[in-house]
PDB file of N, CA and C in Angstrom:
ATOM      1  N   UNK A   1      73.057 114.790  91.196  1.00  0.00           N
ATOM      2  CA  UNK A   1      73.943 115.598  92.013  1.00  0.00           C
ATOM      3  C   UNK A   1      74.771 116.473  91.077  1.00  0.00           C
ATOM      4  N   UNK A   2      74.764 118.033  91.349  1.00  0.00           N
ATOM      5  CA  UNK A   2      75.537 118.863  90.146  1.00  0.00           C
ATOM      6  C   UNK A   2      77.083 118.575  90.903  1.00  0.00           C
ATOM      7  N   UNK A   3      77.976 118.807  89.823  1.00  0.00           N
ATOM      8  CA  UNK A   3      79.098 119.124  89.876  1.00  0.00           C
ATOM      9  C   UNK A   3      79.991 119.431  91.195  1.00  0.00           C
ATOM     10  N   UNK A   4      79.569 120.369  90.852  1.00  0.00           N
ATOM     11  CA  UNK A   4      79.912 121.206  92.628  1.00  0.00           C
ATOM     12  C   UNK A   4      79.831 120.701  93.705  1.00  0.00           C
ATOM     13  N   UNK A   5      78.513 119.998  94.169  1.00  0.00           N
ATOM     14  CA  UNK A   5      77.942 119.178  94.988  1.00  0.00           C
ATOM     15  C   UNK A   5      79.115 117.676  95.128  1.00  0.00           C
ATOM     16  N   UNK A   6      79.160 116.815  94.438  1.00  0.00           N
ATOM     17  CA  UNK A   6      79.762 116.041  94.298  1.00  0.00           C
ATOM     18  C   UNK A   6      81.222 116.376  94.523  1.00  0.00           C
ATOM     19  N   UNK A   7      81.896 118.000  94.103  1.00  0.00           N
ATOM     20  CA  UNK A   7      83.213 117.959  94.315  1.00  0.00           C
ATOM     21  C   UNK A   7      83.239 118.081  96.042  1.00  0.00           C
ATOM     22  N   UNK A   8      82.434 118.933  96.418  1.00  0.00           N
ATOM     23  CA  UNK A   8      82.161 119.514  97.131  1.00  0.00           C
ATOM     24  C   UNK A   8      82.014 117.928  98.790  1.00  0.00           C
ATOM     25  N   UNK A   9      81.833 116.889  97.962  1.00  0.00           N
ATOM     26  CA  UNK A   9      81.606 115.802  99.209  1.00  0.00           C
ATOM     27  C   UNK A   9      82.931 115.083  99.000  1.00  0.00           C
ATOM     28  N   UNK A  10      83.556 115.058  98.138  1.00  0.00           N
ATOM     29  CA  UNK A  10      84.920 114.490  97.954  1.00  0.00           C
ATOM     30  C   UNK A  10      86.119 115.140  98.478  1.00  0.00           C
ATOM     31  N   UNK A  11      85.975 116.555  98.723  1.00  0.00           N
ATOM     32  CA  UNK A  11      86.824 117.477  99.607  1.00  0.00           C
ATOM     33  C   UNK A  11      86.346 116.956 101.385  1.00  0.00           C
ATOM     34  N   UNK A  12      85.342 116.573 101.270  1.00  0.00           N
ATOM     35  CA  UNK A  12      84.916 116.531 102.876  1.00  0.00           C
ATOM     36  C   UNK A  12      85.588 115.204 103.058  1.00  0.00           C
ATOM     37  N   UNK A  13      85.296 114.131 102.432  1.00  0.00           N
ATOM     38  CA  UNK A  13      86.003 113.021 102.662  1.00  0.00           C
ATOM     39  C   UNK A  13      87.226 113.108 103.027  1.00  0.00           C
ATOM     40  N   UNK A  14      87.870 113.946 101.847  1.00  0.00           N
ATOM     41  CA  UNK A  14      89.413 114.180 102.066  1.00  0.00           C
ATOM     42  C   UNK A  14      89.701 114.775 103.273  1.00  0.00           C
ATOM     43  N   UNK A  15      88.929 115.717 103.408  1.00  0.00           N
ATOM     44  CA  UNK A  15      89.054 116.520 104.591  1.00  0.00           C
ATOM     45  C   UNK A  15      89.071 115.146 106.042  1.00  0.00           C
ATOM     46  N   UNK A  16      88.084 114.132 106.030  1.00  0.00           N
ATOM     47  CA  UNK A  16      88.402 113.495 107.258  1.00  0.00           C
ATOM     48  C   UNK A  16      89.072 112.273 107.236  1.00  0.00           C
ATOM     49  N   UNK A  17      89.651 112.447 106.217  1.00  0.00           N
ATOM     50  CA  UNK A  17      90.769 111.345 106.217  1.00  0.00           C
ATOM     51  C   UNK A  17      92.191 111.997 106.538  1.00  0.00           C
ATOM     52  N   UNK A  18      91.970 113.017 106.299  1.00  0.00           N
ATOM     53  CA  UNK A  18      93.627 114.314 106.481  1.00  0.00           C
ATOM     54  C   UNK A  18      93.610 114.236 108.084  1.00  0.00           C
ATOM     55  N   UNK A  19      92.763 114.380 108.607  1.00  0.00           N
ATOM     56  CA  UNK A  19      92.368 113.838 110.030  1.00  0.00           C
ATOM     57  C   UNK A  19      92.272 112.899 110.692  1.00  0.00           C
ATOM     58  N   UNK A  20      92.329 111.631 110.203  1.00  0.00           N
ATOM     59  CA  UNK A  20      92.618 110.325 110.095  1.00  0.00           C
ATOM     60  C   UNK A  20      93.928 110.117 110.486  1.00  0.00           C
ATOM     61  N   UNK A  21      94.447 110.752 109.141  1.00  0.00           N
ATOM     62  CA  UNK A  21      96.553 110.871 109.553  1.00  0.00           C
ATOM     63  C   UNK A  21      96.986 111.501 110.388  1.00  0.00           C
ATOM     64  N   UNK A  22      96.079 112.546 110.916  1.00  0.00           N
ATOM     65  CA  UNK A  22      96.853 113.564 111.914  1.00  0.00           C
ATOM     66  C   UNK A  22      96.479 112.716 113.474  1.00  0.00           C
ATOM     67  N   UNK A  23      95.482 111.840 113.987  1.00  0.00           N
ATOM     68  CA  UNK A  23      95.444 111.501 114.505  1.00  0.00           C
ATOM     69  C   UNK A  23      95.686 110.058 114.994  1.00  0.00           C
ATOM     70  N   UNK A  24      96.861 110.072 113.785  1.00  0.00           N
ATOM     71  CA  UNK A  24      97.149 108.190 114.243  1.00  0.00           C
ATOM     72  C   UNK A  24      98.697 108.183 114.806  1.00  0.00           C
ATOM     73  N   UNK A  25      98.506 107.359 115.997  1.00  0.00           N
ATOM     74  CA  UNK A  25      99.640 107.516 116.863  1.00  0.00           C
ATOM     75  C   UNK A  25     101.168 106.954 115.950  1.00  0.00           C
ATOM     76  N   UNK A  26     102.034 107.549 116.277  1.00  0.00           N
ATOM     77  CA  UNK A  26     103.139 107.225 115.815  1.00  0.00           C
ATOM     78  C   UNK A  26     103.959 105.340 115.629  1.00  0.00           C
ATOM     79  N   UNK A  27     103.401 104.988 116.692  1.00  0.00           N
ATOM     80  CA  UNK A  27     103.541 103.692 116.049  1.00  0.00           C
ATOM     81  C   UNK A  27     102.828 102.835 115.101  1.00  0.00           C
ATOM     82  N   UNK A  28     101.891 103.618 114.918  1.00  0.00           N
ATOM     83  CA  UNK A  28     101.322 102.606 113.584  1.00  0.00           C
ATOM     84  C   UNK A  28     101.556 103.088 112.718  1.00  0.00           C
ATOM     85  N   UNK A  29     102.274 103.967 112.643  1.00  0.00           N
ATOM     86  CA  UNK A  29     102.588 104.568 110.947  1.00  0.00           C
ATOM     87  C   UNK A  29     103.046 103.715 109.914  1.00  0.00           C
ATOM     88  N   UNK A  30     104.024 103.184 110.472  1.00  0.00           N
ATOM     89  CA  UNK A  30     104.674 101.980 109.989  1.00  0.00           C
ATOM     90  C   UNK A  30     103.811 100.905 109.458  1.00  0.00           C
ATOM     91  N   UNK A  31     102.933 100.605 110.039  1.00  0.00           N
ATOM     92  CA  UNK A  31     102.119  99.854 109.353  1.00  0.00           C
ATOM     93  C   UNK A  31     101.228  99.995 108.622  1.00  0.00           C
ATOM     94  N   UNK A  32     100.905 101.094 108.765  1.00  0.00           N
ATOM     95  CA  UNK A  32     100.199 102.580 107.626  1.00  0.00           C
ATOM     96  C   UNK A  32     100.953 102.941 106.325  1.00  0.00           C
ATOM     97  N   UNK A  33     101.738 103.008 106.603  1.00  0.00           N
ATOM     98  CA  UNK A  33     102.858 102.715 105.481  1.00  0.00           C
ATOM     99  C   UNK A  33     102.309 102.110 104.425  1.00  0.00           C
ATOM    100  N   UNK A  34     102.500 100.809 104.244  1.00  0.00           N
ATOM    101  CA  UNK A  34     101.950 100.052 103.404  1.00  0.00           C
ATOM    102  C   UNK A  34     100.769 100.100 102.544  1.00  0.00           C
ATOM    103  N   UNK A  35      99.708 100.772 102.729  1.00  0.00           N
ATOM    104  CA  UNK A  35      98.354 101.162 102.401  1.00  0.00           C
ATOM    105  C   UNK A  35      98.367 102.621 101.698  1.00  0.00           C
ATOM    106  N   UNK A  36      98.567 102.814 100.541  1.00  0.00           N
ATOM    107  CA  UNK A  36      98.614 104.171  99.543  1.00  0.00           C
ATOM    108  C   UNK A  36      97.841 105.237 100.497  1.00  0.00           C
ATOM    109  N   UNK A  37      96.057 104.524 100.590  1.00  0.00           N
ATOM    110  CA  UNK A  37      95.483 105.653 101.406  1.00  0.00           C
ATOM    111  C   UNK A  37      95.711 106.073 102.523  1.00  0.00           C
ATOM    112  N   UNK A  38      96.630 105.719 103.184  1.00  0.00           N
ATOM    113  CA  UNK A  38      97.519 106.361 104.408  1.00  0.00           C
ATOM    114  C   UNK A  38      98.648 107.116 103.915  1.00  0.00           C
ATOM    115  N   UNK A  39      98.763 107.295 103.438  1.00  0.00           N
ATOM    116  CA  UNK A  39      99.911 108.674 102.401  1.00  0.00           C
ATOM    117  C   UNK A  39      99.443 109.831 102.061  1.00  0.00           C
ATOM    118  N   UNK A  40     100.051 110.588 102.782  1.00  0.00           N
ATOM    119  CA  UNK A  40      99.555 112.346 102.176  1.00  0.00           C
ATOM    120  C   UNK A  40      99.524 112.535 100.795  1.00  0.00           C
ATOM    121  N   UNK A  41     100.584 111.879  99.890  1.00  0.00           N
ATOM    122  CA  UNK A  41     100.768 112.154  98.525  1.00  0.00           C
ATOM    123  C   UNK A  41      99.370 111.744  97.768  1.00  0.00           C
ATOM    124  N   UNK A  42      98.662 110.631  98.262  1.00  0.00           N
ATOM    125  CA  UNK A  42      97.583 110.120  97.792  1.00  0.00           C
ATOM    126  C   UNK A  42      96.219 111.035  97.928  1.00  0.00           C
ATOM    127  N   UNK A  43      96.446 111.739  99.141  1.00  0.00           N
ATOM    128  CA  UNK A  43      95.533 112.653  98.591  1.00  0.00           C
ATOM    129  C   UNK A  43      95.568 113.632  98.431  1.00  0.00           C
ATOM    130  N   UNK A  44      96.962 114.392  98.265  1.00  0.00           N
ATOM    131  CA  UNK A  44      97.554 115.469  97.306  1.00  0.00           C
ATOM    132  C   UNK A  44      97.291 115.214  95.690  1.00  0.00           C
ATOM    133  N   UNK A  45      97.108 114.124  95.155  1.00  0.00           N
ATOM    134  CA  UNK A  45      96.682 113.982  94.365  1.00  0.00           C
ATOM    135  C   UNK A  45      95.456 114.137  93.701  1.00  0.00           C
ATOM    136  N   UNK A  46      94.426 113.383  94.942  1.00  0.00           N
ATOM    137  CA  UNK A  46      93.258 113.485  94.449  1.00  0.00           C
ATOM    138  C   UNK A  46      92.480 114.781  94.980  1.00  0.00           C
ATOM    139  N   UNK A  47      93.379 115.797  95.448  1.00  0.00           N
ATOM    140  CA  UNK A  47      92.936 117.381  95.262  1.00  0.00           C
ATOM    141  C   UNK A  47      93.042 117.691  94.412  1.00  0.00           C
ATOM    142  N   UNK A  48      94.367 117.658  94.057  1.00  0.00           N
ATOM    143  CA  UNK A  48      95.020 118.702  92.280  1.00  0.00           C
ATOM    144  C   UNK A  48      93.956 118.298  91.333  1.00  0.00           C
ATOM    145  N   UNK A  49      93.652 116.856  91.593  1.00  0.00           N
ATOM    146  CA  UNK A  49      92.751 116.126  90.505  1.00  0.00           C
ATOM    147  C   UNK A  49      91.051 117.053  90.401  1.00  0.00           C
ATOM    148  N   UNK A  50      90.586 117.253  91.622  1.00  0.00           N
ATOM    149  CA  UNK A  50      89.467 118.233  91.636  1.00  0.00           C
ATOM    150  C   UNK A  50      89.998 119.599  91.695  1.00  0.00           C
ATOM    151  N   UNK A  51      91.394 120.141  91.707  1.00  0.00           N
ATOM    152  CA  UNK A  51      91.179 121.538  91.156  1.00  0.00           C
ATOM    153  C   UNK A  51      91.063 121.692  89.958  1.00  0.00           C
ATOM    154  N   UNK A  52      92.135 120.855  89.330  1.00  0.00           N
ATOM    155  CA  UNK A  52      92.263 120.719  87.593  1.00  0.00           C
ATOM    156  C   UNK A  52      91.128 120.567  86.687  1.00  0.00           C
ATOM    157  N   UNK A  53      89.759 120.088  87.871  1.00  0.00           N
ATOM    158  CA  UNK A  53      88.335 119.867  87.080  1.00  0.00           C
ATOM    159  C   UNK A  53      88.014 121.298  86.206  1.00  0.00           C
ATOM    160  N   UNK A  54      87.785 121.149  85.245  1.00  0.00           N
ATOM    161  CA  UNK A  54      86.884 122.130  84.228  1.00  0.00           C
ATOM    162  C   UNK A  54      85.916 122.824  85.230  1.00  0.00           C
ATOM    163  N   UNK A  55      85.385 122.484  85.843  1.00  0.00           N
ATOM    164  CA  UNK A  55      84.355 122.528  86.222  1.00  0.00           C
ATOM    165  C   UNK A  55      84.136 122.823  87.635  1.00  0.00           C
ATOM    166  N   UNK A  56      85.698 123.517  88.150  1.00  0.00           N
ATOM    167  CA  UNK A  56      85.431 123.129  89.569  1.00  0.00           C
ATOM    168  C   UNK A  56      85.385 124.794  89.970  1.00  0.00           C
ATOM    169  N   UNK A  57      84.831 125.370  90.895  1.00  0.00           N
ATOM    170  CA  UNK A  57      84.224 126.682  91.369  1.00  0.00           C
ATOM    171  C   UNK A  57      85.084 126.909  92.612  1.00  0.00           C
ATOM    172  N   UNK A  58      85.246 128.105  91.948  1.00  0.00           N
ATOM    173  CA  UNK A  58      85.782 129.145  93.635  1.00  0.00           C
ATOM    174  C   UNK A  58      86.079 128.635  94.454  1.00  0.00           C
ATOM    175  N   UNK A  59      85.069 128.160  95.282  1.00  0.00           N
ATOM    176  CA  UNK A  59      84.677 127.787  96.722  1.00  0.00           C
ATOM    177  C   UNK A  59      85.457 126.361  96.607  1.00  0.00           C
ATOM    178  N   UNK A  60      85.351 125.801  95.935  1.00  0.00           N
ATOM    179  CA  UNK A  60      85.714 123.741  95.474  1.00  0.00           C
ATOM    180  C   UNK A  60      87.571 124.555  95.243  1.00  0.00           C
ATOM    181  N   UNK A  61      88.324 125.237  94.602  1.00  0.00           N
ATOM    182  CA  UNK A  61      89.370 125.965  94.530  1.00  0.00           C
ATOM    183  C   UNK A  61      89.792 126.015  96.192  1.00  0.00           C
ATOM    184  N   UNK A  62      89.210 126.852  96.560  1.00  0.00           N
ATOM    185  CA  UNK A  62      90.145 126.644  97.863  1.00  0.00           C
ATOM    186  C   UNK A  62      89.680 126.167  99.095  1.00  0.00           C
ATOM    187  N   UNK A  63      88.562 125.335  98.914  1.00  0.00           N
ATOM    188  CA  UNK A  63      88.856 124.244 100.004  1.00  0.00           C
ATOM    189  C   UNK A  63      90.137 123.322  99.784  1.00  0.00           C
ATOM    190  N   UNK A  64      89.801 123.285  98.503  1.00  0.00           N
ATOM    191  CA  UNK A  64      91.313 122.456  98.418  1.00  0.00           C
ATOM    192  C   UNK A  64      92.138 122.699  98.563  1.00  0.00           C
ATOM    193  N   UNK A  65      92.534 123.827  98.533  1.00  0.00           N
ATOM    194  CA  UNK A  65      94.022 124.665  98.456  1.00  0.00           C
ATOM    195  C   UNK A  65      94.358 124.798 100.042  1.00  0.00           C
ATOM    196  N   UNK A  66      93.022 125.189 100.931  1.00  0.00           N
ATOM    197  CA  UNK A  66      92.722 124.767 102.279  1.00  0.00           C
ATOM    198  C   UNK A  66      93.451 123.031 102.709  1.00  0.00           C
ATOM    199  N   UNK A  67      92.772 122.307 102.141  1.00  0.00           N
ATOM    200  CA  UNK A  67      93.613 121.188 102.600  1.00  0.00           C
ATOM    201  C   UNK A  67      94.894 120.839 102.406  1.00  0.00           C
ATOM    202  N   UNK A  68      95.082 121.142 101.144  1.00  0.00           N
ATOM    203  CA  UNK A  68      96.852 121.265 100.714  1.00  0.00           C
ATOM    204  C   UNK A  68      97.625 121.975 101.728  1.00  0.00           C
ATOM    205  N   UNK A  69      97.069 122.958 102.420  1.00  0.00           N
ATOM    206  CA  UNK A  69      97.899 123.639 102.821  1.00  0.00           C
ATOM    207  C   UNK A  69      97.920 122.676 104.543  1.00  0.00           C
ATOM    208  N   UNK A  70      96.972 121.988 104.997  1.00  0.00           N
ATOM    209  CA  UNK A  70      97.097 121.139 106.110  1.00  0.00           C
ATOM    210  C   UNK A  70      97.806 120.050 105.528  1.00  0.00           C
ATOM    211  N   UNK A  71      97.980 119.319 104.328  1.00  0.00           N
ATOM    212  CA  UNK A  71      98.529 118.519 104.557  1.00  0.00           C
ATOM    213  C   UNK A  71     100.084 118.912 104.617  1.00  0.00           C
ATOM    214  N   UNK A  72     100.727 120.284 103.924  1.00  0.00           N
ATOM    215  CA  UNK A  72     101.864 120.605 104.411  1.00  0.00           C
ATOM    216  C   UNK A  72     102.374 120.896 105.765  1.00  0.00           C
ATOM    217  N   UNK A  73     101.680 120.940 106.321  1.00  0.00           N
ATOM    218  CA  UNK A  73     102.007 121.364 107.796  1.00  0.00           C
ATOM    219  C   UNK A  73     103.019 119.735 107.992  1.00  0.00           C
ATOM    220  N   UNK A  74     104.045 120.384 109.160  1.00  0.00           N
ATOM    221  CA  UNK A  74     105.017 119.519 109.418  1.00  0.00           C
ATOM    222  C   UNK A  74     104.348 118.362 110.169  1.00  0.00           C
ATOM    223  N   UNK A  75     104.663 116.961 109.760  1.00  0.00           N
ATOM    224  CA  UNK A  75     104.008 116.051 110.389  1.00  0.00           C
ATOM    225  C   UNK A  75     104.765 115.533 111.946  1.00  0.00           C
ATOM    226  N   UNK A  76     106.020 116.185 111.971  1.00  0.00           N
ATOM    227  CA  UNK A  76     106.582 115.429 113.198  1.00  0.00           C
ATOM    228  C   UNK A  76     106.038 115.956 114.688  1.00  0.00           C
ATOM    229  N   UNK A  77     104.503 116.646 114.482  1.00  0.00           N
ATOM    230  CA  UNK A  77     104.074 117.158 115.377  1.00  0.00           C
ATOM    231  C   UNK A  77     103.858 115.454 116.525  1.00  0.00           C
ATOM    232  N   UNK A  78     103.876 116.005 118.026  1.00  0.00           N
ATOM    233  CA  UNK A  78     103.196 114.829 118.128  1.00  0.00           C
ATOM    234  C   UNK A  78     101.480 114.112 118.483  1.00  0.00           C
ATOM    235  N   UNK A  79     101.963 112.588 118.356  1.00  0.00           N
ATOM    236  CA  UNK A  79     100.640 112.235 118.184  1.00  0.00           C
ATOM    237  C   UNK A  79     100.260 111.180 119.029  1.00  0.00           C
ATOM    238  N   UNK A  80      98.935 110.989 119.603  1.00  0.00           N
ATOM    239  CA  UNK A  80      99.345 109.726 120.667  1.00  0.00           C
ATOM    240  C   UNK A  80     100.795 109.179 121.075  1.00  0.00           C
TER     241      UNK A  80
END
């Protein structure tokens, strides 16, 4: 699997886990809490981490920058 490819399935993941959070009702947050991978910061991280790649292309650039920019969106939207 080249480079790209591989960044390229790790943005999608991210991508439906960012979706994951947006669709979990407000009372379980709290218990979401507890679990890193229920934290936006966690995968604010592991974007920067594939932009910062040597190796990462255009397209792999701003999908991510694409998701960064959903995970800023205000979360007190509501949810269930």
């Amino acid at each position: 699997m080249s480079s790209e490819a591989f960044q390229q399935q790790e943005l999608v993941h991210i991508e439906r886990m960012i979706a994951e959070l947006e669709r979990m009702p407000r009372r379980r947050r709290g218990v979401a809490a507890h679990s890193p991978v229920m934290q936006p910061e966690y995968w604010r991280k592991r974007i920067h981490a594939l932009m910062k790649s040597p190796d990462a292309t255009e397209t792999v650039v701003r999908h991510a920058a694409a998701l960064l920019a959903k995970l800023a969106e205000p979360s007190d939207r509501p949810r269930g």
